[in-house]
Protein backbone atom coordinates (compact mmCIF):
# COMPACT_ATOMS: atom_id res chain seq x y z
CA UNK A 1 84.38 107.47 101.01
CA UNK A 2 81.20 106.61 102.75
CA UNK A 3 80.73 107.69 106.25
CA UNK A 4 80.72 103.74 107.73
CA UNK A 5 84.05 103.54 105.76
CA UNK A 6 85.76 106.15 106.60
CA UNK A 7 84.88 105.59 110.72
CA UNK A 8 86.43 102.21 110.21
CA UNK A 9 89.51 103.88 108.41
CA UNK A 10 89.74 106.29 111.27
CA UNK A 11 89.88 103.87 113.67
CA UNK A 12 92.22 101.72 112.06
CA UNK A 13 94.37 104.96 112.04
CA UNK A 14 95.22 104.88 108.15
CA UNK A 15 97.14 106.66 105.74
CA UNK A 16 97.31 104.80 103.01
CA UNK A 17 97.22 105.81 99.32
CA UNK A 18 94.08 105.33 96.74
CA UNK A 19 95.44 101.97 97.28
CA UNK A 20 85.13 87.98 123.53
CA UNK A 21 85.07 86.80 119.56
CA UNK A 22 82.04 87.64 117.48
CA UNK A 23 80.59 85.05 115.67
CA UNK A 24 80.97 86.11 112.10
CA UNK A 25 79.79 83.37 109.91
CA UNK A 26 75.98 84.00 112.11
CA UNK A 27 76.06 87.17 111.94
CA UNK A 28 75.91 87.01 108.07
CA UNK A 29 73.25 84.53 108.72
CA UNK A 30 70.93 87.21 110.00
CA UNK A 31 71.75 89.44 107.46
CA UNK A 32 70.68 87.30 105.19
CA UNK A 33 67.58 86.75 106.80
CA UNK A 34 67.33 90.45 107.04
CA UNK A 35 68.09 91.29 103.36
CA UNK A 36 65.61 88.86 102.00
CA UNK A 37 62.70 90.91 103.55
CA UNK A 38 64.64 94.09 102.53
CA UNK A 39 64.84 93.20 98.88
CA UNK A 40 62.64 91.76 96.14
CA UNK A 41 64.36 88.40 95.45
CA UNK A 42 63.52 88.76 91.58
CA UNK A 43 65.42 91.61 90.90
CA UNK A 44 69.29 92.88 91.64
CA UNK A 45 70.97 94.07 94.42
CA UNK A 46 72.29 98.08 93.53
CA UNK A 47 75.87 99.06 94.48
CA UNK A 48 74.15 101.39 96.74
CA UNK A 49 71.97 98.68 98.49
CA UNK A 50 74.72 96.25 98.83
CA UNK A 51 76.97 98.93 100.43
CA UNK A 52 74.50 100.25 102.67
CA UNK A 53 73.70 96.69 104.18
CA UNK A 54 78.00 96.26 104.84
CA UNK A 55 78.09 99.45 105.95
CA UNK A 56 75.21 99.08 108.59
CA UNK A 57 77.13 95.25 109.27
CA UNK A 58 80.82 97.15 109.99
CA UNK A 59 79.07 99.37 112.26
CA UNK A 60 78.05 96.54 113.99
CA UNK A 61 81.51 95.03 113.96
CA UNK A 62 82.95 98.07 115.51
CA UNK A 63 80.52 98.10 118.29
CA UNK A 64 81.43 94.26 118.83
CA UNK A 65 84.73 93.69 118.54
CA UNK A 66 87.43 95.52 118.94
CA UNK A 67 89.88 95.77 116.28
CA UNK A 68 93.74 95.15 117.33
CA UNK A 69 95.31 98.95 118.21
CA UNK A 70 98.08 97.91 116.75
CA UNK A 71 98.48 100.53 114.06
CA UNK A 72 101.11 99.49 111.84
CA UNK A 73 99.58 96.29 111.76
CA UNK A 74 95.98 97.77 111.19
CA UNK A 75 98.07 99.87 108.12
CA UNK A 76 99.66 97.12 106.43
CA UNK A 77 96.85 94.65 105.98
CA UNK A 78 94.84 97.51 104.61
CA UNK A 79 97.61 98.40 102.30
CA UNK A 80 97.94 94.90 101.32
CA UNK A 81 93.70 93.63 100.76
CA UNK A 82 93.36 97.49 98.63
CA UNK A 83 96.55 96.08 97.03
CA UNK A 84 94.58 92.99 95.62
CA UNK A 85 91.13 94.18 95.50
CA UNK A 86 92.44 96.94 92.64
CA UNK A 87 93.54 93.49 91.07
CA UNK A 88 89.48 92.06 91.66
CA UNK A 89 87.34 92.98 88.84
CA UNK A 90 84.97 95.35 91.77
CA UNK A 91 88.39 97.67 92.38
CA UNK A 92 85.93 100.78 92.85
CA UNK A 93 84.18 99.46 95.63
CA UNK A 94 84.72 101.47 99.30
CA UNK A 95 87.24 98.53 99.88
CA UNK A 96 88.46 98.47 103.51
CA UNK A 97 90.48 95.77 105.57
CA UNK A 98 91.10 95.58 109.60
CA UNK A 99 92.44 93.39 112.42
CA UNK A 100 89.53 92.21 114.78
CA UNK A 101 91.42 91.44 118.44
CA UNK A 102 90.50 88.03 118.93
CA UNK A 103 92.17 84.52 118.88
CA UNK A 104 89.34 83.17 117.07
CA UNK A 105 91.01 81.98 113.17
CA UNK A 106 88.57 83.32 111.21
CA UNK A 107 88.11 86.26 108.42
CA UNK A 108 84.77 87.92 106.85
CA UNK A 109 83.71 90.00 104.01
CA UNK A 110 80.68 91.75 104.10
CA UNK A 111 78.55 93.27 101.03
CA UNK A 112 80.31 96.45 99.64
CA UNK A 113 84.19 95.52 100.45
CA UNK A 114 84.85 95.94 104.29
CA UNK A 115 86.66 92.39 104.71
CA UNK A 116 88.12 91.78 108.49
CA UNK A 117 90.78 89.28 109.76
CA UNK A 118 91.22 87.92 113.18
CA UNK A 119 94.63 88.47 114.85
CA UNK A 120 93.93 84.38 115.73
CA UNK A 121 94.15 83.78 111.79
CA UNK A 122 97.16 86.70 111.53
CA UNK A 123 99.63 85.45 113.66
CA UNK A 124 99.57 81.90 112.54
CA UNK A 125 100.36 82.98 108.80
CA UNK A 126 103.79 82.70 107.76
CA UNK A 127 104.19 85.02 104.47
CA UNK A 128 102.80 88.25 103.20
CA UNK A 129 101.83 85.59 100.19
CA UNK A 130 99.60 84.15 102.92
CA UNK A 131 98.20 87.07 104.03
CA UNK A 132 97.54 87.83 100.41
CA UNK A 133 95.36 84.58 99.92
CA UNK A 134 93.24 84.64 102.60
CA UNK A 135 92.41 88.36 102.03
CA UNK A 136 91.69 87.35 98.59
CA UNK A 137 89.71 84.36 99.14
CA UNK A 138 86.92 87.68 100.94
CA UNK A 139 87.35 89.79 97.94
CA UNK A 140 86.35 86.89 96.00
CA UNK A 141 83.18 86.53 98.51
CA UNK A 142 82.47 90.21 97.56
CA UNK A 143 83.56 90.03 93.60
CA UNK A 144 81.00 86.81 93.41
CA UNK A 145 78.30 88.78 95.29
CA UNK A 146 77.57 85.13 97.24
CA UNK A 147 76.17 86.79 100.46
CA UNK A 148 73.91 88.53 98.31
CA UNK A 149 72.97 85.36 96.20
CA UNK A 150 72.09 83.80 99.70
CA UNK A 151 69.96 86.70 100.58
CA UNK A 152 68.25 86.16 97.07
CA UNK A 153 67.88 82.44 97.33
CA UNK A 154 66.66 82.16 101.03
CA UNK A 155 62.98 82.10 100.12
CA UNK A 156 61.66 81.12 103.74
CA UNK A 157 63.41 83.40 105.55
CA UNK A 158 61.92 85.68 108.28
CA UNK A 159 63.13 88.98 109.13
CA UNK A 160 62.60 92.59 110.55
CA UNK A 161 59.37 93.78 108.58
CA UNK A 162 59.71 97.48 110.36
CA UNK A 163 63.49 97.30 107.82
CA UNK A 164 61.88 96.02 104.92
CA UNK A 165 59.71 98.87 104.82
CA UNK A 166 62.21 101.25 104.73
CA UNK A 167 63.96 99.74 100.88
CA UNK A 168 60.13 98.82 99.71
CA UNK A 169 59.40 99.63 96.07
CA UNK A 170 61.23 102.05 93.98
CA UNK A 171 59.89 105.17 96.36
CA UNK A 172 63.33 106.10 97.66
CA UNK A 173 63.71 109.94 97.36
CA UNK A 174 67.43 110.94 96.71
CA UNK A 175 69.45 113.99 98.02
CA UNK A 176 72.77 114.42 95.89
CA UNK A 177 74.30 111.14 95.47
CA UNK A 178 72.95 109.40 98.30
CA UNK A 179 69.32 107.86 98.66
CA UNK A 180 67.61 108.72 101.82
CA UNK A 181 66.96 106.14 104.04
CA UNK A 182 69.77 103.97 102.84
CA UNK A 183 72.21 104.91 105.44
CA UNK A 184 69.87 104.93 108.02
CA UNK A 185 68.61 101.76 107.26
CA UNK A 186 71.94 100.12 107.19
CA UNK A 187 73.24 101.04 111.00
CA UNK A 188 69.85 99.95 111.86
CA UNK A 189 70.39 96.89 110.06
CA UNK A 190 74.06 96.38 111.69
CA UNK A 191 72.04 97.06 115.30
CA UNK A 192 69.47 94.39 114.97
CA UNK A 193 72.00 91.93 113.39
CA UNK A 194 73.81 91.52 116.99
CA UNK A 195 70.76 93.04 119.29
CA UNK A 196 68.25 89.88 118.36
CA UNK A 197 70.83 87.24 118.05
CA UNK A 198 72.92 84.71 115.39
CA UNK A 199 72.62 81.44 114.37
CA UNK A 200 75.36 80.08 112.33
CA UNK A 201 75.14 79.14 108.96
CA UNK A 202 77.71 78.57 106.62
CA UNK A 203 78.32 79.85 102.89
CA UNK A 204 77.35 76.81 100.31
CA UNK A 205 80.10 74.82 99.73
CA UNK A 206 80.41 75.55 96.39
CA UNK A 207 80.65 78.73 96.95
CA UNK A 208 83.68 78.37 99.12
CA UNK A 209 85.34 76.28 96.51
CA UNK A 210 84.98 78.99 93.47
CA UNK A 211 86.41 81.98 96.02
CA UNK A 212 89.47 79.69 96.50
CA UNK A 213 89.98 79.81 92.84
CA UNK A 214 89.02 83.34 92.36
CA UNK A 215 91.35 84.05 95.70
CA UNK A 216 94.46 82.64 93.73
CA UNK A 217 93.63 84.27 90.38
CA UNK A 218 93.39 87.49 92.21
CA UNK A 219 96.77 87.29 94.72
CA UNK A 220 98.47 86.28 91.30
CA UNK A 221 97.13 88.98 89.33
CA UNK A 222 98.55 90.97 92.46
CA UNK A 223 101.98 89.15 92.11
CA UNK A 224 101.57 86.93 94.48
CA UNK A 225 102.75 83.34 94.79
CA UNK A 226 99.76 81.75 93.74
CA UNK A 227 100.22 79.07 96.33
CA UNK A 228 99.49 81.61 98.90
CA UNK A 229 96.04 80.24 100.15
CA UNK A 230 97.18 76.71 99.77
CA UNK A 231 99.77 77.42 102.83
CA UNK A 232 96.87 78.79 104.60
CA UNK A 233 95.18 75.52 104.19
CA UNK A 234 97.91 73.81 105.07
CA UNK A 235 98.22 75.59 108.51
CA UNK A 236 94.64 75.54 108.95
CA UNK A 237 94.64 71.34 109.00
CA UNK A 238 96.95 71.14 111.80
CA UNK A 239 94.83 73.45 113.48
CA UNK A 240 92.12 72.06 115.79
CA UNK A 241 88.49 73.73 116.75
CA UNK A 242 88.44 75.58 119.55
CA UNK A 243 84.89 74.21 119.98
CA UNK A 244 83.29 77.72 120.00
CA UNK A 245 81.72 77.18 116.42
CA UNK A 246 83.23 80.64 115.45
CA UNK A 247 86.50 79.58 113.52
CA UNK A 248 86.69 78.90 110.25
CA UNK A 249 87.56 75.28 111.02
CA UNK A 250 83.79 75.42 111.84
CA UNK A 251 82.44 77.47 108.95
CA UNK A 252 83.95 76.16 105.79
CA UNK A 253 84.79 73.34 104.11
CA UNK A 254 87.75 70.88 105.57
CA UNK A 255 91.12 72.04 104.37
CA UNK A 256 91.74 68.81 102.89
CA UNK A 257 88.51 69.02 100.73
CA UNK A 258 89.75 72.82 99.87
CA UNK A 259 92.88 71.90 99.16
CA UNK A 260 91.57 68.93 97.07
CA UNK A 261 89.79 71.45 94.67
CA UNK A 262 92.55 73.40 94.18
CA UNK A 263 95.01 70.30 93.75
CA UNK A 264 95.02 71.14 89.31
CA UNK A 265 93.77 74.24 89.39
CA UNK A 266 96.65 76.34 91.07
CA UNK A 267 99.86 74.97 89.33
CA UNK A 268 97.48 76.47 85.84
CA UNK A 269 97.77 79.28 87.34
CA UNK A 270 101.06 79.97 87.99
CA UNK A 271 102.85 78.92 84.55
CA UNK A 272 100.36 82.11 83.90
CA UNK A 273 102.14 84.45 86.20
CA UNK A 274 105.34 85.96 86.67
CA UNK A 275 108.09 85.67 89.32
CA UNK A 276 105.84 86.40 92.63
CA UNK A 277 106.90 89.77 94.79
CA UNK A 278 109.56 88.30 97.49
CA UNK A 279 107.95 90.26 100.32
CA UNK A 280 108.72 87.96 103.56
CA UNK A 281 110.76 90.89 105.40
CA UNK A 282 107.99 93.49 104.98
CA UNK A 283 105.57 90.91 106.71
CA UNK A 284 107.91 89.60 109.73
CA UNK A 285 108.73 93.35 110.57
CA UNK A 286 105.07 94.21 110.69
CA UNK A 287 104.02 91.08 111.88
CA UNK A 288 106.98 89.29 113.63
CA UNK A 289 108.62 85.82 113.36
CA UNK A 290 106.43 83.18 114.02
């Protein structure tokens, strides 16, 4: 596991098997105004690149926000998200999943499969088949690659030219496995993301709408109750704005609009599954009773 990774791991106190709030919705913003200097829009992200930039954005996480130190909790919602993303069709990515301790209802994926949760958005969920749809609605960020489309079609963005140097051209020497300067240029990357501010700017739309329906697919594939992410809709319409502009209330679509996508699409999908896992004690233990 990559060094960024495995910190987070470490602090979330794992041991799991091969299986105050921070504006997280801005804070992609300015990576993708970052990446698009950092990459020649014409041509392909590599594993390596799109890694490296999540990596350097975790970092920045962790230096942020805290995540909650509750351990068990920290465990299980890792144990669950590498659950699902083996299900994703990226399963060999450095997957990892956290906590942040905030009441802000929100979750993020960044490039290269670290995806965190707010406790805000935790303790409001009522299932494990909850949990499991909004954890798979940011693997399906990360399976689509859509913060790296919005890097690539950002054409007017500016950005750090002193980072762009360091991925220019195909000049990056390589030591083992790793290319030199990738690393580095990632924490740098996480640094300047929070040092020289955010401004918030949602995911397209569209976008939002096709990780709903990847989300499902995926928690089913997991066996999951497919309506999952609908109850997390559900709960997130009788929820109001804080008026911070961090929640997810204030970076995606309206439930109702969400939920109006996914009106024919999820009872498809389950007369495609089998009988869901019935995992509601595992998640009030670890969780608690709402």
């Amino acid at each position: 596991m990559r060094r960024a990774a495995w910190m987070l791991a470490a602090a979330l106190g794992l041991a799991v098997p091969a299986s105050r709030a921070i504006d997280f919705g801005s804070i992609l913003n300015k990576a993708i105004d970052t990446g698009k200097q950092l990459h020649d829009a014409n041509r392909e992200f590599t594993t390596e690149e799109e890694v490296a930039l999540g990596e350097g954005l975790a970092s920045g996480f962790l230096g942020a926000a805290p995540l909650a130190k509750d351990a068990n909790l920290q465990r299980y919602v890792n144990r669950v998200g590498k659950w699902l993303a083996l299900h994703s069709d990226r399963p060999d990515l450095p997957w990892t999943f956290g906590v942040v301790e905030t009441d802000t209802v929100n979750a993020f994926a960044m490039p290269g499969g670290t995806v965190l949760i707010t406790r805000g958005l935790v303790k409001r969920l009522s299932s494990e088949a909850e949990l499991a749809g909004a954890l798979s609605h940011e693997i399906a960020h990360v399976v689509l690659k859509h913060q790296l489309k919005a890097i690539q079609s950002d054409k007017n963005s500016e950005a750090f030219a002193s980072l762009g140097k360091g991925l220019a051209g195909e000049a990056i020497a390589r030591r083992g496995s790793d290319p030199v300067g990738l690393k580095s240029w990632g924490a740098n990357a996480g640094v300047e993301l929070l040092k020289n501010g955010v401004f918030l700017r949602p995911l397209d739309r569209s976008m939002e709408y096709e990780a709903d329906k990847l989300g499902v697919v995926i928690a089913a594939r997991s066996g999951y109750d497919p309506y999952g992410l609908v109850g997390v809709l559900e709960m997130l319409a009788q929820v109001k704005s804080d008026g911070s502009g961090l929640s997810v209330l204030d970076t995606h679509p309206a439930p109702a609009d969400r939920l109006a996508e996914l009106e024919g699409f999820v009872p498809d999908v389950e007369k495609r599954v089998r009988e869901p896992q019935a995992l509601e004690a595992r998640f009030r233990k670890t969780v608690g009773a709402q």
